[in-house]
Protein backbone atom coordinates (compact mmCIF):
# COMPACT_ATOMS: atom_id res chain seq x y z
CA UNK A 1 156.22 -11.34 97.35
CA UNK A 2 152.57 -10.26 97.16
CA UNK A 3 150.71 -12.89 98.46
CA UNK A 4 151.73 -16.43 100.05
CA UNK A 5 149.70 -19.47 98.98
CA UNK A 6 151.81 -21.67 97.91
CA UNK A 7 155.49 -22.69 96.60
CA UNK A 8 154.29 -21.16 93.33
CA UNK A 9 154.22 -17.54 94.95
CA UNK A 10 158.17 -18.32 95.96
CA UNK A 11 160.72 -16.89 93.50
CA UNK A 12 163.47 -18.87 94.63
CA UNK A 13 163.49 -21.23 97.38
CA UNK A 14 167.26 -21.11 97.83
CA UNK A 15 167.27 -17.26 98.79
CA UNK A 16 164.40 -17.97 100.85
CA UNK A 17 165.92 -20.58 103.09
CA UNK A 18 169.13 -18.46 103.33
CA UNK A 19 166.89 -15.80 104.61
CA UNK A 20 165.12 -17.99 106.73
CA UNK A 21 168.33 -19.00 108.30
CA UNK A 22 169.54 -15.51 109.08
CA UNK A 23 166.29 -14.68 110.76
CA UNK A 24 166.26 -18.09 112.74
CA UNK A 25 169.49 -17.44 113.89
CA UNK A 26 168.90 -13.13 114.86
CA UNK A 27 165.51 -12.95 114.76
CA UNK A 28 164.99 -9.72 116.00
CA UNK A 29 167.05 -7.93 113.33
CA UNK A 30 164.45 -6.66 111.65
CA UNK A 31 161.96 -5.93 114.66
CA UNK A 32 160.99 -2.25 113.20
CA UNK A 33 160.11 -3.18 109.93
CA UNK A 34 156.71 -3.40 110.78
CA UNK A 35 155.99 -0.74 113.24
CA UNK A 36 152.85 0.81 112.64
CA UNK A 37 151.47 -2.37 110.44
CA UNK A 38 148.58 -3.90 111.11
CA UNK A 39 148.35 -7.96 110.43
CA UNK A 40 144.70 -9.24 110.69
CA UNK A 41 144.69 -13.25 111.64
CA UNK A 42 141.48 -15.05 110.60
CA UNK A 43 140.55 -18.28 111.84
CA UNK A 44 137.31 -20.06 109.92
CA UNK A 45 138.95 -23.31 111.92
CA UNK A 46 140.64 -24.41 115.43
CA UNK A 47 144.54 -23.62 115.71
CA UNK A 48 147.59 -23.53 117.91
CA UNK A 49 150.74 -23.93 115.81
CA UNK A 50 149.53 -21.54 113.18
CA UNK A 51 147.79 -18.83 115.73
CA UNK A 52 150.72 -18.81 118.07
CA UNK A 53 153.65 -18.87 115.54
CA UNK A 54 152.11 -16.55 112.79
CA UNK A 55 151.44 -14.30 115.65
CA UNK A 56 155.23 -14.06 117.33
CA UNK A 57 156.48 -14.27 113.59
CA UNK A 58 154.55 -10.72 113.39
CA UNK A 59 155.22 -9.28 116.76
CA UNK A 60 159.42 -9.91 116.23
CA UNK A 61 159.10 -7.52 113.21
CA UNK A 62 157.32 -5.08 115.36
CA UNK A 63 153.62 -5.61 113.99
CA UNK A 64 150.71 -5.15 115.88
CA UNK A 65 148.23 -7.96 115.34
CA UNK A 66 144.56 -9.00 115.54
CA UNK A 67 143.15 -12.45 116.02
CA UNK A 68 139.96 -12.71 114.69
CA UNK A 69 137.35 -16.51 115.37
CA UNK A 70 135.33 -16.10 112.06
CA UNK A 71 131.94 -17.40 112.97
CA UNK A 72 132.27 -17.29 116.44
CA UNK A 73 133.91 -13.51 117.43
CA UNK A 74 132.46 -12.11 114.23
CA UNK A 75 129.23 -12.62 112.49
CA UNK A 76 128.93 -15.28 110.42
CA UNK A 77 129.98 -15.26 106.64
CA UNK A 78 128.42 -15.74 103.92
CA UNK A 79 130.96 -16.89 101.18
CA UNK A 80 128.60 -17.99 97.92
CA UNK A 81 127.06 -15.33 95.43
CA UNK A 82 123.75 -14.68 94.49
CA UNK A 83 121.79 -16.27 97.32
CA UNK A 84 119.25 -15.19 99.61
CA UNK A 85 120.89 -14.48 102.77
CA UNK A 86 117.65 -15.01 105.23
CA UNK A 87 119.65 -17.79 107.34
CA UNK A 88 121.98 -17.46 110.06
CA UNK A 89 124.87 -15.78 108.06
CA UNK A 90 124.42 -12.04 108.23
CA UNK A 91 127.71 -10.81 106.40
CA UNK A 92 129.13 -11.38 102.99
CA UNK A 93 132.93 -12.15 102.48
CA UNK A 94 133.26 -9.45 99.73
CA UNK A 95 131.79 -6.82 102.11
CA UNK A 96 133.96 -8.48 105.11
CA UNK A 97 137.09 -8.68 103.13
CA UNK A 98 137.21 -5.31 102.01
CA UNK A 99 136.64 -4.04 105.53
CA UNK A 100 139.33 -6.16 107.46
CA UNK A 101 141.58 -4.65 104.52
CA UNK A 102 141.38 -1.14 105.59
CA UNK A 103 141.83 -2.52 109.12
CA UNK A 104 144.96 -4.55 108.15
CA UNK A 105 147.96 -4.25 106.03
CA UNK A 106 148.57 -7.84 105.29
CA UNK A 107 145.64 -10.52 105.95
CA UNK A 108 146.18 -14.35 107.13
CA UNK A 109 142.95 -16.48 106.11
CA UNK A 110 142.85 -20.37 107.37
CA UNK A 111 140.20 -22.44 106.03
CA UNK A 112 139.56 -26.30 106.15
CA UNK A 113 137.94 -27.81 103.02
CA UNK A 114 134.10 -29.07 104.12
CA UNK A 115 135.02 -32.51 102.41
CA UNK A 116 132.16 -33.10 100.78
CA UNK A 117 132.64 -31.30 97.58
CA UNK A 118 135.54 -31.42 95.93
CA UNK A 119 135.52 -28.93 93.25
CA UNK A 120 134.07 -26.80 95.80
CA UNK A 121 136.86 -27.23 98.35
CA UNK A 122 139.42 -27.34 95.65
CA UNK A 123 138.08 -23.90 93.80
CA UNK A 124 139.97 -22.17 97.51
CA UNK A 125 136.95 -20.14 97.27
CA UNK A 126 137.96 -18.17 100.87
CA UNK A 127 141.19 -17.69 100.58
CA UNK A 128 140.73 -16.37 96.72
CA UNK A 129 137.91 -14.33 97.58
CA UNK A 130 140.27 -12.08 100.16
CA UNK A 131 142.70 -12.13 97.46
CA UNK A 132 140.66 -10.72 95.63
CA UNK A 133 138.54 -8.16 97.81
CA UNK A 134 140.78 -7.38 100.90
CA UNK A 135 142.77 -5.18 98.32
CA UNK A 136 146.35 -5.95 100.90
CA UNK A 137 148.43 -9.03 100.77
CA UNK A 138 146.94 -11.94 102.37
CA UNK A 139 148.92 -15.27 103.73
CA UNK A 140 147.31 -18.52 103.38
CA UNK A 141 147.55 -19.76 107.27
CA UNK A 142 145.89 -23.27 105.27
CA UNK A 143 143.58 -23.70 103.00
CA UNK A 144 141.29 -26.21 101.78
CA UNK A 145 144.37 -27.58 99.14
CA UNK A 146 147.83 -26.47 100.87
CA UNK A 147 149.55 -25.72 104.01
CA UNK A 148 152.57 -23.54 102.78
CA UNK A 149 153.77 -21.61 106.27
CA UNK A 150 153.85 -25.57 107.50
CA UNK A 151 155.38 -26.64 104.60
CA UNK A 152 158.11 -24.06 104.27
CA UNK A 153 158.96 -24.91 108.18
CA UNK A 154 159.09 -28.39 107.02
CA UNK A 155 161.86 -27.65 104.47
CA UNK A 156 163.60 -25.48 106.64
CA UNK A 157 163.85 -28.67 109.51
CA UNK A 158 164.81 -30.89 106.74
CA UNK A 159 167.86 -28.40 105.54
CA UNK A 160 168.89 -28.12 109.18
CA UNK A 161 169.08 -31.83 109.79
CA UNK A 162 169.68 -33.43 106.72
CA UNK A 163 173.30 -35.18 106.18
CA UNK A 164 173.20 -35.54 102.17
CA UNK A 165 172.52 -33.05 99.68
CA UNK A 166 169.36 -35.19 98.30
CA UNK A 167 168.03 -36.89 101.34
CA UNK A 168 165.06 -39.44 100.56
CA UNK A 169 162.30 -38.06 102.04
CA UNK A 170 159.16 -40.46 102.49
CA UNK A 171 155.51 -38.88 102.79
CA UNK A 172 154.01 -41.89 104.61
CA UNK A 173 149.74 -42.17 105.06
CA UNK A 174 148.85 -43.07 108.56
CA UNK A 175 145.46 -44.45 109.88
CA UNK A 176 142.69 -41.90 112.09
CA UNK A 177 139.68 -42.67 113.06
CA UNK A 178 138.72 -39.01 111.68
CA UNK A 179 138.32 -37.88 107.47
CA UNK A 180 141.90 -35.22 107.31
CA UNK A 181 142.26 -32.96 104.61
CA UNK A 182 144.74 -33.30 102.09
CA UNK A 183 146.44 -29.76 102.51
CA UNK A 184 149.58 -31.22 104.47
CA UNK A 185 150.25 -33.69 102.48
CA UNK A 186 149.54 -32.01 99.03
CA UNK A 187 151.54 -28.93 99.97
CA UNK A 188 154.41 -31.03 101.52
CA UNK A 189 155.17 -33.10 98.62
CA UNK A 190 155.21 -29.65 96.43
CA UNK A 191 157.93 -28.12 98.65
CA UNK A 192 159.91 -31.28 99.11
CA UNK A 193 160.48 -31.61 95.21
CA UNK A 194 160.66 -27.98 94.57
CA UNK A 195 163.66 -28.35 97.08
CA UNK A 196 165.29 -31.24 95.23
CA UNK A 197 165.00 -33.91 97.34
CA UNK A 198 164.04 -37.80 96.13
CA UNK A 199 160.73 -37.44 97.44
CA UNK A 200 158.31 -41.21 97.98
CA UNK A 201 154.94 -40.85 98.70
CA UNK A 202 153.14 -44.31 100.47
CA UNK A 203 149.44 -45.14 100.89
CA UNK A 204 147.03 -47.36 100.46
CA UNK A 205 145.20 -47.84 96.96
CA UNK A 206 142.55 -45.42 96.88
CA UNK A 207 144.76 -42.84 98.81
CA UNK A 208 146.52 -41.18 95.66
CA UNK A 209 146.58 -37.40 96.10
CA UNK A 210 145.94 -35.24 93.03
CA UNK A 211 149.01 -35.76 90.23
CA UNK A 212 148.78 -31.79 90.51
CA UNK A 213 150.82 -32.08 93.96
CA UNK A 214 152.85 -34.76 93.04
CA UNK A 215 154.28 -34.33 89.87
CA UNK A 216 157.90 -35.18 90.17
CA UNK A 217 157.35 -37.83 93.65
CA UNK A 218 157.64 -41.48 93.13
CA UNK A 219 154.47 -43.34 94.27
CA UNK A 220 155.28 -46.70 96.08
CA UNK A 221 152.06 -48.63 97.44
CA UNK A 222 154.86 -51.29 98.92
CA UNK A 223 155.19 -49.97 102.52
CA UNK A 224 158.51 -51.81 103.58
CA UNK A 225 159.71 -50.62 100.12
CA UNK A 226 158.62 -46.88 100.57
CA UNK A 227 160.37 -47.31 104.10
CA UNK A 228 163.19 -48.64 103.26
CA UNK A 229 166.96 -46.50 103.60
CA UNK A 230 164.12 -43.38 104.09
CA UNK A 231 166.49 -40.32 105.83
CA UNK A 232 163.54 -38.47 106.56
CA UNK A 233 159.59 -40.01 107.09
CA UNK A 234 156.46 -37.65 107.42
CA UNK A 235 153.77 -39.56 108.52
CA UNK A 236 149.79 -38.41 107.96
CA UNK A 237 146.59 -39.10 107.76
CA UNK A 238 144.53 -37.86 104.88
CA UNK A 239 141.30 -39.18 103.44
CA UNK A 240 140.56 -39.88 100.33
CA UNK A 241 141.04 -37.62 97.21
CA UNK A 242 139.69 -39.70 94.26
CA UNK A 243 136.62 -41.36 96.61
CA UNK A 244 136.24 -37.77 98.05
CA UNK A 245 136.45 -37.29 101.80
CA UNK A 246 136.40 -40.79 102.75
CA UNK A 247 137.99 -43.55 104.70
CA UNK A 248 139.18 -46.30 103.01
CA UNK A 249 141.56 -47.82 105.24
CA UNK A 250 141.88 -48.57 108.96
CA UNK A 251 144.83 -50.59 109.05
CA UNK A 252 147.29 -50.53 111.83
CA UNK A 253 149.94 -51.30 110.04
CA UNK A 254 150.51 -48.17 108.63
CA UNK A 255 151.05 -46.68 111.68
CA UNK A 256 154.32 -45.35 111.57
CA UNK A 257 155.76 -47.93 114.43
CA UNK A 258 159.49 -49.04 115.31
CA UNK A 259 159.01 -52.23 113.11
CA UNK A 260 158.37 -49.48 110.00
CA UNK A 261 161.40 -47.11 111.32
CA UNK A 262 163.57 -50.11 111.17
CA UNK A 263 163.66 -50.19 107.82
CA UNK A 264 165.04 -46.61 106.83
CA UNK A 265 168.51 -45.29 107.05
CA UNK A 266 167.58 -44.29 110.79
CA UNK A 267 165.39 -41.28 109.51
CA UNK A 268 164.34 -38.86 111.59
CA UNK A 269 160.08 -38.76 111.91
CA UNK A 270 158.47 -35.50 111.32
CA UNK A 271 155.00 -34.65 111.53
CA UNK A 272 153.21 -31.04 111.82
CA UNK A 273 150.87 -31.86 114.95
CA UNK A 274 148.15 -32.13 116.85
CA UNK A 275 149.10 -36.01 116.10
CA UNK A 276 147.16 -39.22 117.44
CA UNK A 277 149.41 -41.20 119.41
CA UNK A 278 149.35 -44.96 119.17
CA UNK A 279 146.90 -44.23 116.17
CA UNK A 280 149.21 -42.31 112.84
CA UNK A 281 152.32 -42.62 115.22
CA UNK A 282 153.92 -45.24 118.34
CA UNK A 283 155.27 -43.36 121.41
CA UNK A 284 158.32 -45.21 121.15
CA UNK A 285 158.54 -43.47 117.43
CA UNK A 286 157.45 -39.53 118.49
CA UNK A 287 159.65 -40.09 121.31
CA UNK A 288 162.46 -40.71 120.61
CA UNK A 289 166.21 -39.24 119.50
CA UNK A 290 164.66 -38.94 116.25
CA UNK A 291 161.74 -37.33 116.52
CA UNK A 292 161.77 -34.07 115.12
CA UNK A 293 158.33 -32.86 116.09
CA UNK A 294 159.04 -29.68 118.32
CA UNK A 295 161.81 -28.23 116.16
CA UNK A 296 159.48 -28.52 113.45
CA UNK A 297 156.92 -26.99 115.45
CA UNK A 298 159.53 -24.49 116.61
CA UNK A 299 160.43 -23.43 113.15
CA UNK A 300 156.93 -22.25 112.30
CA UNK A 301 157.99 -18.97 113.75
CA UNK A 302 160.96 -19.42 111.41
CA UNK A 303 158.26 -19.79 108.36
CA UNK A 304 156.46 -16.98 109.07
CA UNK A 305 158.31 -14.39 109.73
CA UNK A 306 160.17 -14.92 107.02
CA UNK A 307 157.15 -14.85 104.80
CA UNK A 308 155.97 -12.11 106.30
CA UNK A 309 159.52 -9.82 106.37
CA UNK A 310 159.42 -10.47 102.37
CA UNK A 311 155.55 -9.36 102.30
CA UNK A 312 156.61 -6.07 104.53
CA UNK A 313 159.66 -5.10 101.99
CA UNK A 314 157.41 -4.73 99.13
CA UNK A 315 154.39 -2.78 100.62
């Protein structure tokens, strides 16, 4: 594996949840394959999931890391060619890139889309531009399209709980009173039918994500249908892909509530957090037996490292 951006950059997603598995269960068997490597953690946006986990993930294969606050620890970054830079930004990406790559021997970028262009935010201008100037492997930690390190410790949670061999798995839009980008979601619905799963996505009309992500999903706008004899629901919030950026919708209902989880085959609820409570999900819901939040959240270590021990072997 040279980089990690998305399922695409995974050979075989079998072997890599066998893997994943055998470092979950020892997962400091491998903690001096990275002694004297460097991994460089950039952060263009807020974290704690991602910083924390991608961090351990690095320090159990004996890494040393670096957490960089692009923007705020570092000068800012100029990330668009052939403009004047007389404004606040005082450094260009290609220039930073190349620099953090001497520094670092693999590189995790994590960048939110701006929401306000979409070709822009959909071009992954950041997150290409290391690829292509840091010159060492760099790990997408999100970007403005995907969320694969969330994504892959998705899968793994659903593997570890699920009781069929093709569990229905419902992606399930939630209300916020904030515009989300539609990295989760887009990313999520790639791993879960890359891992074989009968995946159902459920939203509002105006809420479809882009086919790219969901080839191979079943769209179903009926939410007691989409609910219905679900093993597994993910509930979030994303705004709008075709009506860029926007919010279309602000209907409770879709909160993912008891009267919703009564419908499924008593699924278990996932989501990748921070989450709204009372807003995308009822406490009674995150609460309970069934709520799979903080193994999820646990398994981003899982993720990771995993990536990362697969990065290490071929560099």
């Amino acid at each position: 594996m040279k980089h990690f951006t998305s399922i695409h950059d995974v050979a075989n997603l079998k072997e890599l949840l066998a893997e994943a598995f055998l470092i979950k269960d020892n997962p400091f068997q491998h903690e001096n394959l990275g002694k004297h490597r460097t991994m460089g953690l950039l952060f263009f946006n807020s974290s704690l999931r991602t910083r924390l986990s991608t961090q351990k993930a690095a320090q159990n294969l004996g890494m040393n890391t670096m957490v960089l606050n692009i923007n705020e620890d570092s000068w800012k970054i100029e990330t668009e060619f052939g403009v004047v830079m007389n404004g606040d930004k005082a450094e260009h990406i290609k220039e930073a890139a190349a620099v953090i790559g001497r520094y670092c021997d693999i590189i995790g970028v994590r960048s939110f889309p701006a929401l306000k262009d979409r070709n822009a935010d959909y071009s992954e201008s950041v997150i290409n531009q290391f690829i292509q100037y840091a010159g060492v492997p760099v790990v997408s930690m999100e970007s403005a399209t995907r969320h694969p390190l969330q994504s892959f410790a998705d899968i793994i949670t659903i593997e570890q709980y699920k009781k069929t061999e093709r569990p229905r798995v419902l992606l399930a839009w939630a209300p916020h009173c904030r515009a989300l980008p539609q990295s989760v979601p887009n990313s999520f619905a790639e791993w879960a039918v890359a891992a074989g799963y009968e995946v159902v996505i459920t939203h509002p009309e105006g809420y479809e994500l882009d086919p790219v992500f969901t080839r191979g999903a079943t769209i179903e706008y009926d939410r007691e249908k989409a609910y219905g004899n679900a093993d597994f629901v993910y509930a979030k919030n994303w705004s709008s892909y075709c009506n860029y950026g926007k919010i279309l919708c602000e209907d409770l209902a879709w909160t993912c509530n008891a009267k919703n989880m009564a419908l499924t085959s008593h699924a278990k609820f996932m989501h990748c957090l921070p989450v709204r409570r009372n807003l995308v999900v009822s406490d009674e819901v995150i609460d309970s037996e069934n709520s799979l939040v903080i193994e999820e959240a646990a398994n981003r270590v899982v993720s990771a490292q995993t990536v990362l021990w697969k990065i290490l072997q071929s560099i």
